[in-house]
N, C-alpha and C. Protein backbone atom coordinates (compact mmCIF):
# COMPACT_ATOMS: atom_id res chain seq x y z
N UNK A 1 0.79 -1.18 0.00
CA UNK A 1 0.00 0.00 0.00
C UNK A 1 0.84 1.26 0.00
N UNK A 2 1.94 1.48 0.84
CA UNK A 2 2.32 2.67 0.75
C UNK A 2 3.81 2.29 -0.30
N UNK A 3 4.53 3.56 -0.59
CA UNK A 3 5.59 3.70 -1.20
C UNK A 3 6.56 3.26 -0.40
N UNK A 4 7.55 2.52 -1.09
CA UNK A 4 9.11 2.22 -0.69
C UNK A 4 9.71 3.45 -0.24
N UNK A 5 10.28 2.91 0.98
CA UNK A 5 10.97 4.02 1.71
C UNK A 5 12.30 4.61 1.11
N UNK A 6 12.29 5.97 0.93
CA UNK A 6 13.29 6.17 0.27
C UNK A 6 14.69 6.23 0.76
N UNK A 7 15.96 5.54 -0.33
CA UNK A 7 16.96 5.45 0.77
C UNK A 7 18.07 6.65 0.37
N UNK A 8 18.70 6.91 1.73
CA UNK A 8 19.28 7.96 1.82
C UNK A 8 20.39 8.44 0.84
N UNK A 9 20.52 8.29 -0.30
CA UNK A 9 21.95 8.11 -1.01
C UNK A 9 22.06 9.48 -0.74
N UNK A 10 23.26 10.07 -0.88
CA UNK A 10 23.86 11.50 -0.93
C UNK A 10 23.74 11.64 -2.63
N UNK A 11 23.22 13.23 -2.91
CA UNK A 11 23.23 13.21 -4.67
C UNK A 11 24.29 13.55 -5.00
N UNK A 12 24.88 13.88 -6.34
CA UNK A 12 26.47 13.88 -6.84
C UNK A 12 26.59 15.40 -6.79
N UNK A 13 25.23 16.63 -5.89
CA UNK A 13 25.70 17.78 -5.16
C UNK A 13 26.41 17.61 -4.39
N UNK A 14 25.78 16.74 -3.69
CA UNK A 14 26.55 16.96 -1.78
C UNK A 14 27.87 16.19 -1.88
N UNK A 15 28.23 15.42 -3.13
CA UNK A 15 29.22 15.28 -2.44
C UNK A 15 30.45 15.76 -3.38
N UNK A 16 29.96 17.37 -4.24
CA UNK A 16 31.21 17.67 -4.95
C UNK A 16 31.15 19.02 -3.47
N UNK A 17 30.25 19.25 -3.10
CA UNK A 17 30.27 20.41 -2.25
C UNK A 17 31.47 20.76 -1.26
N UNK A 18 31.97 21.24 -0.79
CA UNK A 18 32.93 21.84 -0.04
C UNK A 18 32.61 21.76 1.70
N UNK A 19 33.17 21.01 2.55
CA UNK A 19 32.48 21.45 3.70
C UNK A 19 33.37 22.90 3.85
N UNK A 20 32.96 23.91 4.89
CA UNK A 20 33.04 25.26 5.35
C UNK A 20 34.97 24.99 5.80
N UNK A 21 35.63 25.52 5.90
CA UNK A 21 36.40 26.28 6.56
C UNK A 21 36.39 26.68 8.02
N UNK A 22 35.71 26.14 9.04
CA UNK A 22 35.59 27.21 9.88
C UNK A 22 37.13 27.86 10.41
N UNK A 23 38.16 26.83 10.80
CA UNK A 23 39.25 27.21 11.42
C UNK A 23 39.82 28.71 10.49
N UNK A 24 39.66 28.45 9.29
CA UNK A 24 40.05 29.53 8.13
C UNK A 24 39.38 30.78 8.28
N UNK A 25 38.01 30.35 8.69
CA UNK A 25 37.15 31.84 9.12
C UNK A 25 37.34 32.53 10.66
N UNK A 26 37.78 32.00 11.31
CA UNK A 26 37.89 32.41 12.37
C UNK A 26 39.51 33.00 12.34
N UNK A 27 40.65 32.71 11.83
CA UNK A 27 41.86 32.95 11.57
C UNK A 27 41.65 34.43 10.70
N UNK A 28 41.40 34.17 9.91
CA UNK A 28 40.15 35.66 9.03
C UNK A 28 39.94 36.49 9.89
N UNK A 29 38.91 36.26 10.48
CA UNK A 29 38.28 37.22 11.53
C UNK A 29 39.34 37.92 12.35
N UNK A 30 39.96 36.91 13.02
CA UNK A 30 40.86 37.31 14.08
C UNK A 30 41.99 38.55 13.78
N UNK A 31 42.42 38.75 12.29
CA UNK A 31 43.34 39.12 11.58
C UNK A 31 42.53 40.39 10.60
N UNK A 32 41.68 40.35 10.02
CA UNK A 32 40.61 41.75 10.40
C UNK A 32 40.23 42.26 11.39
N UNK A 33 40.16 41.49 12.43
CA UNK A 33 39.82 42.56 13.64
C UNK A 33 41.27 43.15 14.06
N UNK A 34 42.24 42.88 13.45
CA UNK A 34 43.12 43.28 14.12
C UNK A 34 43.49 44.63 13.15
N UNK A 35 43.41 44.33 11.72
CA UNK A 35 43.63 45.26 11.13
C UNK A 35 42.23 46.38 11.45
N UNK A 36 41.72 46.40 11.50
CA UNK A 36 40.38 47.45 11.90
C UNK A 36 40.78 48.22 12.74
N UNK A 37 41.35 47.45 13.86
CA UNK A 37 41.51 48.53 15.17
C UNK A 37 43.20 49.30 14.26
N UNK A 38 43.99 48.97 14.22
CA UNK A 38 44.53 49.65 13.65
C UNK A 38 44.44 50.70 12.56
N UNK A 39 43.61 50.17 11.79
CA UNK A 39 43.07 51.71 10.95
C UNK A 39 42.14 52.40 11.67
N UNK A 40 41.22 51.69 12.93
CA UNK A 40 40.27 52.99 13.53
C UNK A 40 41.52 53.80 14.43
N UNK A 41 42.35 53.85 14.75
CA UNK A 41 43.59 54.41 15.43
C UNK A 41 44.19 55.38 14.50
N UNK A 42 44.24 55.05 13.29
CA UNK A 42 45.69 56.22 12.73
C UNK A 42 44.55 56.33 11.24
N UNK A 43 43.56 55.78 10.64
CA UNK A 43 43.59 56.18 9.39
C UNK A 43 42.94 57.65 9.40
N UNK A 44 42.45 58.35 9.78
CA UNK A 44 41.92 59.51 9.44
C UNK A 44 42.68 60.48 9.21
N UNK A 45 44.07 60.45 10.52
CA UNK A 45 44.77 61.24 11.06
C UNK A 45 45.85 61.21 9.73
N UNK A 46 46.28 59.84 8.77
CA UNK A 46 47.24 59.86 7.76
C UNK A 46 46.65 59.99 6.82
N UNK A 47 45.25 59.78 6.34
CA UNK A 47 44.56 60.07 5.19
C UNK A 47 44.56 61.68 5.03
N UNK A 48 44.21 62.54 6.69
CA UNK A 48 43.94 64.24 6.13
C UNK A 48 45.31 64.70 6.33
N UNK A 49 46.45 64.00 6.64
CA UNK A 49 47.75 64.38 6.16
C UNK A 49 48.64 64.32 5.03
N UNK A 50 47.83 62.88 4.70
CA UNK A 50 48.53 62.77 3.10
C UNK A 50 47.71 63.73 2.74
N UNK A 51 46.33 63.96 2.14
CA UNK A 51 45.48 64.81 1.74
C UNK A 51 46.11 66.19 1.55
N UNK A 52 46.27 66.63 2.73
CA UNK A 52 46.85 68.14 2.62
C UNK A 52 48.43 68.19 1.91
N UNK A 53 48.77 67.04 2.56
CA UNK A 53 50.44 66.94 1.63
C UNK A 53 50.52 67.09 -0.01
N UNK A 54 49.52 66.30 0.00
CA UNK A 54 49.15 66.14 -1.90
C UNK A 54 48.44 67.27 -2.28
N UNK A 55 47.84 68.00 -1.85
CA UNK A 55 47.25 69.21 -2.74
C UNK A 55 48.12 70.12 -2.44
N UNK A 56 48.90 70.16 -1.04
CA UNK A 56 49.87 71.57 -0.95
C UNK A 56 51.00 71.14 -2.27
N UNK A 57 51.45 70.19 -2.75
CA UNK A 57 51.92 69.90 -3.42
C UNK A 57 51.59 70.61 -4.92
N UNK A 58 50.28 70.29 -5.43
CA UNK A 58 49.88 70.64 -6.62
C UNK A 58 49.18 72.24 -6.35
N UNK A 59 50.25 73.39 -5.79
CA UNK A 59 49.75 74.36 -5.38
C UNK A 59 48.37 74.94 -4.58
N UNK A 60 47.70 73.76 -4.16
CA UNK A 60 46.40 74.37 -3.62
C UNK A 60 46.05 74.92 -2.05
N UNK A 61 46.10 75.18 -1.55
CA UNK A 61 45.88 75.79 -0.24
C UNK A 61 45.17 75.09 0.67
N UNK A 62 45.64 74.12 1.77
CA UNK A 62 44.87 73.09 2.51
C UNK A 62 45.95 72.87 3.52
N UNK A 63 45.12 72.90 5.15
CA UNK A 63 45.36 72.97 6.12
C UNK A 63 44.84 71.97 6.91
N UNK A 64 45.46 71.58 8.01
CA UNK A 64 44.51 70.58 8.36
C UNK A 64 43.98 71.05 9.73
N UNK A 65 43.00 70.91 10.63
CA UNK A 65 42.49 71.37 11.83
C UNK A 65 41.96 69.62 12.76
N UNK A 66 43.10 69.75 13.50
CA UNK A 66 42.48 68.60 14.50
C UNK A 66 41.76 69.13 15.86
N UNK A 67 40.96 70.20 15.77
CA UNK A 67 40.22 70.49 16.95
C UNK A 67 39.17 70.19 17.20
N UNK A 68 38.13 69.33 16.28
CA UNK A 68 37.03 69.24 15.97
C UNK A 68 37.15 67.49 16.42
N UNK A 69 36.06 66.77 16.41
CA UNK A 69 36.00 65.53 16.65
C UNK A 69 36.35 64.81 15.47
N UNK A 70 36.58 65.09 14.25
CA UNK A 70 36.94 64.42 13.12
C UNK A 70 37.90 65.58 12.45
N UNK A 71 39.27 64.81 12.23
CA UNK A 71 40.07 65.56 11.80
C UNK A 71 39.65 66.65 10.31
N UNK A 72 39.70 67.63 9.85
CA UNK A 72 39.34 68.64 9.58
C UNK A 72 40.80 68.99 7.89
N UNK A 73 40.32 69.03 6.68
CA UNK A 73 41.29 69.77 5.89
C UNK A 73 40.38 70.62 5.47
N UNK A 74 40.86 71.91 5.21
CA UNK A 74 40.77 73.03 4.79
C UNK A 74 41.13 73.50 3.45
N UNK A 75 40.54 73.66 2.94
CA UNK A 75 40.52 73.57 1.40
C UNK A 75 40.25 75.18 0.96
N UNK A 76 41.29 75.88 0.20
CA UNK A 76 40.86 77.32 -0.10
C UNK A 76 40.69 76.95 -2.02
N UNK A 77 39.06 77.34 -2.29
CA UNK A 77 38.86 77.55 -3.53
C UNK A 77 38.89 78.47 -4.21
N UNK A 78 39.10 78.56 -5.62
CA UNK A 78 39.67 79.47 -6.74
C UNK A 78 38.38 80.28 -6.47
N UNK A 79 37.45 80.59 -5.96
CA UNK A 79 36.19 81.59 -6.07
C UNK A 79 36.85 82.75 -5.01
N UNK A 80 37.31 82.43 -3.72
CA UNK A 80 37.73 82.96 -2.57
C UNK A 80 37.00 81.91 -1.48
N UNK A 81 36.40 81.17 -1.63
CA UNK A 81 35.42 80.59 0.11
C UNK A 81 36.44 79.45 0.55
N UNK A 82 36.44 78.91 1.13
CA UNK A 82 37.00 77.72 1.51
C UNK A 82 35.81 76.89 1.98
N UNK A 83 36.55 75.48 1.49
CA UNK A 83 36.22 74.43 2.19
C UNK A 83 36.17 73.95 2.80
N UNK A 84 35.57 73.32 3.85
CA UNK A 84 35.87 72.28 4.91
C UNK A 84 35.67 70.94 4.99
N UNK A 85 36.68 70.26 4.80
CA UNK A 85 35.73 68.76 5.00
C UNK A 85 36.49 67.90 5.65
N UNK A 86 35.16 67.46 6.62
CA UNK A 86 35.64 66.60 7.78
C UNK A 86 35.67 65.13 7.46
N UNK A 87 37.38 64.47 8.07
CA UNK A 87 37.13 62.69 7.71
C UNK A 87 36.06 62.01 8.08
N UNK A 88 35.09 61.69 8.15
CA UNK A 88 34.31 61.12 9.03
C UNK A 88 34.64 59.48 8.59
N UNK A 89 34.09 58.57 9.30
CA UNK A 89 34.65 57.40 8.69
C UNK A 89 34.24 56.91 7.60
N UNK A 90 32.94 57.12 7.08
CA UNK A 90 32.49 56.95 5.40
C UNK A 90 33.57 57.70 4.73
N UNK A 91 33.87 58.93 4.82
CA UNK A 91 34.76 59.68 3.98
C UNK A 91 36.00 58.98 3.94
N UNK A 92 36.34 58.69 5.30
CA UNK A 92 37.60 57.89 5.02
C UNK A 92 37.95 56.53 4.51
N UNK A 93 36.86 56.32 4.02
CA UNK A 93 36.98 54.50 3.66
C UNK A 93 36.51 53.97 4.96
N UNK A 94 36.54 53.75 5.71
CA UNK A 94 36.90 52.40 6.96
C UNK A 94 35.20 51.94 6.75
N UNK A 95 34.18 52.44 6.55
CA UNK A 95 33.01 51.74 6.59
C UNK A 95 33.00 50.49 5.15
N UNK A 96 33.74 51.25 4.28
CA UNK A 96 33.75 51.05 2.77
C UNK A 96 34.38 49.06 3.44
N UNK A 97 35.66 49.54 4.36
CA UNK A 97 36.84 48.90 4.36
C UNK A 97 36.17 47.45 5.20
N UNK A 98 35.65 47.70 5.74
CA UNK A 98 34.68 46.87 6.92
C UNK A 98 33.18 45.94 5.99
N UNK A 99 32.97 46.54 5.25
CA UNK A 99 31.51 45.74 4.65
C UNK A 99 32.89 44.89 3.47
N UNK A 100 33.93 45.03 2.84
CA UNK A 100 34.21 44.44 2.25
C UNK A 100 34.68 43.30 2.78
N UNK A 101 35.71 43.46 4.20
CA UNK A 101 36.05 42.40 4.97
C UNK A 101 35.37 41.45 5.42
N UNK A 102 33.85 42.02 5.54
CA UNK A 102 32.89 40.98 6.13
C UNK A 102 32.78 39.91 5.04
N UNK A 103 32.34 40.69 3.78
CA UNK A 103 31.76 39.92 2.66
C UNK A 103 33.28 38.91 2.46
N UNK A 104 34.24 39.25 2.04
CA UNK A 104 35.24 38.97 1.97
C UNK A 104 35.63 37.27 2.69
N UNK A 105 34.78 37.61 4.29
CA UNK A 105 35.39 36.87 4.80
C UNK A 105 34.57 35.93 5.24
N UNK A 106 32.85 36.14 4.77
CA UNK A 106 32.06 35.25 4.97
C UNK A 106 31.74 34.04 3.50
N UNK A 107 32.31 34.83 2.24
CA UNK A 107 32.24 33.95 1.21
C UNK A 107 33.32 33.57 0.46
N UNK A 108 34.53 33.70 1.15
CA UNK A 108 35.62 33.40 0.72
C UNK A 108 36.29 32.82 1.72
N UNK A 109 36.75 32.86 3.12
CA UNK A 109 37.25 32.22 4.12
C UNK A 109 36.91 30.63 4.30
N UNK A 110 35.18 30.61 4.37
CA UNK A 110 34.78 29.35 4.66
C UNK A 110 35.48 28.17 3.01
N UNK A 111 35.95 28.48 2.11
CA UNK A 111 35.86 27.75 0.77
C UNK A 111 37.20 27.05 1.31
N UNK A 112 37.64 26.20 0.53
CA UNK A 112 39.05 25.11 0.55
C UNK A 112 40.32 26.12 0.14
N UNK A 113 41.01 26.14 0.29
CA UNK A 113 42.62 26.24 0.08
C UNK A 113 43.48 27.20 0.81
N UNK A 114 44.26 27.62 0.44
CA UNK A 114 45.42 28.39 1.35
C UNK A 114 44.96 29.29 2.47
N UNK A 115 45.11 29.06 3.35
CA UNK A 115 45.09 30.40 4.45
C UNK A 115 45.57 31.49 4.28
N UNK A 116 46.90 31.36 4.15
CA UNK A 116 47.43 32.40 3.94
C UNK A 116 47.75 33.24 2.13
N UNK A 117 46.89 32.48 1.50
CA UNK A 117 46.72 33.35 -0.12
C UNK A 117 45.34 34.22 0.24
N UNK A 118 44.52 33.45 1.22
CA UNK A 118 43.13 34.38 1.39
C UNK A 118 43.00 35.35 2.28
N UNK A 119 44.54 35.43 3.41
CA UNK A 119 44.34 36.46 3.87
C UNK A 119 45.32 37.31 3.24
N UNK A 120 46.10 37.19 2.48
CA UNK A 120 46.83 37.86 1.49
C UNK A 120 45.75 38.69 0.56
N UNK A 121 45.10 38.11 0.23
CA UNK A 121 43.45 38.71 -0.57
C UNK A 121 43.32 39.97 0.01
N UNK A 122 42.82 39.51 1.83
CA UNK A 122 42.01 40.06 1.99
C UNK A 122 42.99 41.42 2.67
N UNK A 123 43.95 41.34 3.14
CA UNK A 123 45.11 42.16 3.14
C UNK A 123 45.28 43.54 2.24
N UNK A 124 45.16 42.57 1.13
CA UNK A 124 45.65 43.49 -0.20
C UNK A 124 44.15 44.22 -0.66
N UNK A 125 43.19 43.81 0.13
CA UNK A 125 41.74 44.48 -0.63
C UNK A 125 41.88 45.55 0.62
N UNK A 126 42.13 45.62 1.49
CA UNK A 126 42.30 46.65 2.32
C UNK A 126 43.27 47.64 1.63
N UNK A 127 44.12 47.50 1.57
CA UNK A 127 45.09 48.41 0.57
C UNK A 127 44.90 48.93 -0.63
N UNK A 128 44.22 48.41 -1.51
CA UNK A 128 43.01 49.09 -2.75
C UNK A 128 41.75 49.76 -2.31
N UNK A 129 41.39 50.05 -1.00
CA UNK A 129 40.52 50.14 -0.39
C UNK A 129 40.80 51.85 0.05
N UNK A 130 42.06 51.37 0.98
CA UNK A 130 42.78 52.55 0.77
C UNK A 130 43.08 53.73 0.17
N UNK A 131 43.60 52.39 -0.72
CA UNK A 131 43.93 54.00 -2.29
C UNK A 131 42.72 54.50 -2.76
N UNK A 132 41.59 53.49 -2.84
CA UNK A 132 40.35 54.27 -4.00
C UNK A 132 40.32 55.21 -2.73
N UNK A 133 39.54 55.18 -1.46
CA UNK A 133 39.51 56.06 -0.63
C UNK A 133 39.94 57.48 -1.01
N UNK A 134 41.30 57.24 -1.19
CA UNK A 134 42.26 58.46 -1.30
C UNK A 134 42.01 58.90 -2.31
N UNK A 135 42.21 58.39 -3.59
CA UNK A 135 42.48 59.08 -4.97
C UNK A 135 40.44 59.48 -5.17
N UNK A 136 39.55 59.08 -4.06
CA UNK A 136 37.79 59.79 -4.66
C UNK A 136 38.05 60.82 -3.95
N UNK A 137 38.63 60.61 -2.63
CA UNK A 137 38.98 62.33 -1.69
C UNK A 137 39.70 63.18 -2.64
N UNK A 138 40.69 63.30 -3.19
CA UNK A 138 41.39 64.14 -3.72
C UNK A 138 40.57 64.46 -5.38
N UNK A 139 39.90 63.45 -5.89
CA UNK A 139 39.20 64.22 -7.17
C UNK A 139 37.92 64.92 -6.66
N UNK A 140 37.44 64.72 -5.45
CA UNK A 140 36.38 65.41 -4.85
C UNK A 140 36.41 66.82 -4.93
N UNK A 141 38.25 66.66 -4.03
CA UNK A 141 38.45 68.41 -3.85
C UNK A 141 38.53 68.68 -4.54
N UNK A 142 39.18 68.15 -5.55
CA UNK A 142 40.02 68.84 -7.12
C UNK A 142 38.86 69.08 -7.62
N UNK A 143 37.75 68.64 -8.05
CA UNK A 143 36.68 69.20 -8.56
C UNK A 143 35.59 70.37 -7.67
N UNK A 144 36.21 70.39 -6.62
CA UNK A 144 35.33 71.10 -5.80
C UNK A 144 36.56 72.63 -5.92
N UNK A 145 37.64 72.41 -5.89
CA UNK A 145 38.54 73.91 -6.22
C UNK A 145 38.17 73.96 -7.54
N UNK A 146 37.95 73.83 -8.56
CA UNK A 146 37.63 74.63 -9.55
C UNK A 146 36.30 74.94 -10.01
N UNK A 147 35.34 74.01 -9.56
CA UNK A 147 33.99 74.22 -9.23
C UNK A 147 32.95 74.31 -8.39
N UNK A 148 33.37 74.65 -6.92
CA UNK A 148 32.69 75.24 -6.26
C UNK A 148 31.98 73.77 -5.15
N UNK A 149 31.89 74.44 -4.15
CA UNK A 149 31.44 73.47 -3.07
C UNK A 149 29.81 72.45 -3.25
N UNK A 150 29.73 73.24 -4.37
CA UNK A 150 27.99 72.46 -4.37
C UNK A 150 28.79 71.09 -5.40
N UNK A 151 30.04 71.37 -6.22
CA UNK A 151 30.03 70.01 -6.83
C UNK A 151 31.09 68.99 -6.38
N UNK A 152 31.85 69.57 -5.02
CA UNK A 152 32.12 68.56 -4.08
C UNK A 152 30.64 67.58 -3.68
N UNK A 153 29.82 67.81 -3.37
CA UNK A 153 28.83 67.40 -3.08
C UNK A 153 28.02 66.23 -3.80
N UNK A 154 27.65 66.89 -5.06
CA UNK A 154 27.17 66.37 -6.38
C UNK A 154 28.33 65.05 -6.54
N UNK A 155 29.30 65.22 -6.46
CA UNK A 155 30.59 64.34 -7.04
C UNK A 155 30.80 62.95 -5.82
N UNK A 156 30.74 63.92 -4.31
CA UNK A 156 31.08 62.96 -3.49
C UNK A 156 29.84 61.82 -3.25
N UNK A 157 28.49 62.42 -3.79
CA UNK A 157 27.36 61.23 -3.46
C UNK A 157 27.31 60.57 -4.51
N UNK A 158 27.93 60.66 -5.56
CA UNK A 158 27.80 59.58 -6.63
C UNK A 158 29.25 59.07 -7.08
N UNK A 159 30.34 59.61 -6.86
CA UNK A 159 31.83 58.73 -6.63
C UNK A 159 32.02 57.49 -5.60
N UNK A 160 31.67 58.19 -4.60
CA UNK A 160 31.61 57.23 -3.30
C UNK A 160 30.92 55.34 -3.53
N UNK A 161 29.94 55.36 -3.69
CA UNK A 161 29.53 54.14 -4.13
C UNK A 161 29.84 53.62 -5.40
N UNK A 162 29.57 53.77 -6.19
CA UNK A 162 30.67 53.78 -7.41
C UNK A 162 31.77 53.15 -7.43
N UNK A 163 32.71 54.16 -6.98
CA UNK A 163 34.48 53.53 -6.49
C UNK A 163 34.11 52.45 -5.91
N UNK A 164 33.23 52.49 -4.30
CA UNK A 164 33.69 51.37 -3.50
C UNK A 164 33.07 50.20 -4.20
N UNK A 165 32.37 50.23 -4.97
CA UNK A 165 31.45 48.72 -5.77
C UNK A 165 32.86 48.38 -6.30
N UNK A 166 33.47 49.16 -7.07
CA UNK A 166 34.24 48.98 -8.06
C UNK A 166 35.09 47.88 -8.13
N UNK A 167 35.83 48.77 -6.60
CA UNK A 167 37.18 48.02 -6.08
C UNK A 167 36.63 46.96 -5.61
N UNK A 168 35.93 46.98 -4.66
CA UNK A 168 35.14 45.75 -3.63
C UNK A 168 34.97 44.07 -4.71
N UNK A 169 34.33 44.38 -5.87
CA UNK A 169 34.20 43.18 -6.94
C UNK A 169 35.25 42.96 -7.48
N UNK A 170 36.10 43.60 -8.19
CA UNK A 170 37.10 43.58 -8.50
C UNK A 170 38.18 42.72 -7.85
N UNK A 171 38.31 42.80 -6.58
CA UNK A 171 39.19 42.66 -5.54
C UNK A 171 39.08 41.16 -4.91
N UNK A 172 37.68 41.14 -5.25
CA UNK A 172 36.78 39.87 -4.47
C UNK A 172 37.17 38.68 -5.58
N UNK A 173 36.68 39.34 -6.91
CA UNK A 173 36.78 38.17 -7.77
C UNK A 173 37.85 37.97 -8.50
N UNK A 174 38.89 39.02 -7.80
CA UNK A 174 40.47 38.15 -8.83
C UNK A 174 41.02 37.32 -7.50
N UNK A 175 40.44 37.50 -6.10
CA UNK A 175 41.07 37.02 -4.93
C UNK A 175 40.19 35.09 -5.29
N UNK A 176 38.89 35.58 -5.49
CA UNK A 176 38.18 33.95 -5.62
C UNK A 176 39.19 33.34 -6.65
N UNK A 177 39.05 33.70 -7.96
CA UNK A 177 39.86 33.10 -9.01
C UNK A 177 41.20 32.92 -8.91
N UNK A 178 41.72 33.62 -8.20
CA UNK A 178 43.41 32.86 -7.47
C UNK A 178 43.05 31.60 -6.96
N UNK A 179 42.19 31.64 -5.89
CA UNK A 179 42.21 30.82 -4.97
C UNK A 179 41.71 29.78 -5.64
N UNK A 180 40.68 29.47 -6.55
CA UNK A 180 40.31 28.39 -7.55
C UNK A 180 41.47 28.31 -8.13
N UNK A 181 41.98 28.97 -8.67
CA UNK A 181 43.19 28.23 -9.69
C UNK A 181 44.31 27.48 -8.78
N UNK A 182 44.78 28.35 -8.14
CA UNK A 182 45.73 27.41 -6.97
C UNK A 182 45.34 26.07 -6.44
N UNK A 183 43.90 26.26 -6.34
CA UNK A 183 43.15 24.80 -5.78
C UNK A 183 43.40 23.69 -6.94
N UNK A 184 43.16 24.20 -8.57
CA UNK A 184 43.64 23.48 -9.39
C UNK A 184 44.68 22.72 -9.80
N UNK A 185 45.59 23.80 -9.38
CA UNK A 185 47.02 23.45 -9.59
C UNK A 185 47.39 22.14 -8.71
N UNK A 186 47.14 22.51 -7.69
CA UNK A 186 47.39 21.69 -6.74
C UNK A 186 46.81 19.81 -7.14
N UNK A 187 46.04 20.38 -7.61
CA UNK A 187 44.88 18.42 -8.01
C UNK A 187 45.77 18.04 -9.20
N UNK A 188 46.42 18.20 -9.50
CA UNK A 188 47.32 18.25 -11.29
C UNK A 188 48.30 17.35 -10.77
């Protein structure tokens, strides 16, 4: 009367599947949290120093003001007004730097192979992270000294996401495709 009980075979998914990583994710973790606190410590303070270094450089007039709760450059534009703009931590990357690490480290840590090529990844996506940071701050201003504070504005709400998509995929999927190919190499 009733149906044959069905028997448990595993399908030829489960068993090309990958179990997780955890030791790899937690080694991850441990090693982003470490880099985090270190950039919540010094990055604002070397980002609005390089900042001012690099435009006093290309003649522009920028000061920096640490009296305020977020370090402060001062930006004098070709109209006469100056600028002000404060690091806050969106401005400075570190929020940018933090949603990538997570992603980073929740779909790439748990997968098979090297520890240390994936925190090399994730290392080096902090450091592109960095730079876009830097080089959207400095075309911000640069477009905001020759055109005026309303298109710092205009520029910084549509650069900002932009860049960070940019780098973030970029970064993610030449770090996956290392790590697949190395996995390859290795079965050869």
């Amino acid at each position: 009367m009733g149906s044959p009980p069905a028997q448990s075979r595993p399908t030829w998914e489960a068993q090309l599947r990958e179990k997780p990583r955890l030791d790899h994710l937690f080694a991850g973790f441990a090693l982003s949290t470490l880099s985090y606190i270190l950039l919540w410590l010094n990055l604002r303070t070397l980002l609005s120093d390089a900042a001012a270094r690099v435009l006093s450089a290309g003649k522009i007039v920028a000061t920096q003001s640490f009296s305020s709760e977020a370090p402060l450059i001062i930006v004098k534009l070709t109209d006469g007004s100056s600028l002000d703009i404060a690091l806050t931590w969106q401005r400075s990357g570190l929020v940018s730097l933090i949603i990538f690490g997570f992603l980073f480290l929740f779909l790439v840590f748990p997968l098979g192979g090297s520890v240390w090529l994936k925190v090399s990844w994730l290392e080096f996506g902090f450091l592109i992270g960095l730079a876009w940071s830097f080089i959207r701050l400095l075309v911000a201003v640069l477009i905001a000294y020759y055109f005026g504070a309303g298109a710092f504005t205009v520029v910084e709400f549509f650069a900002g996401p932009f860049t960070d998509f940019f780098w973030m995929v970029l970064v993610w999927s030449l770090g996956l495709s290392t790590l697949v190919s190395s996995k390859d190499k290795r079965r050869r």
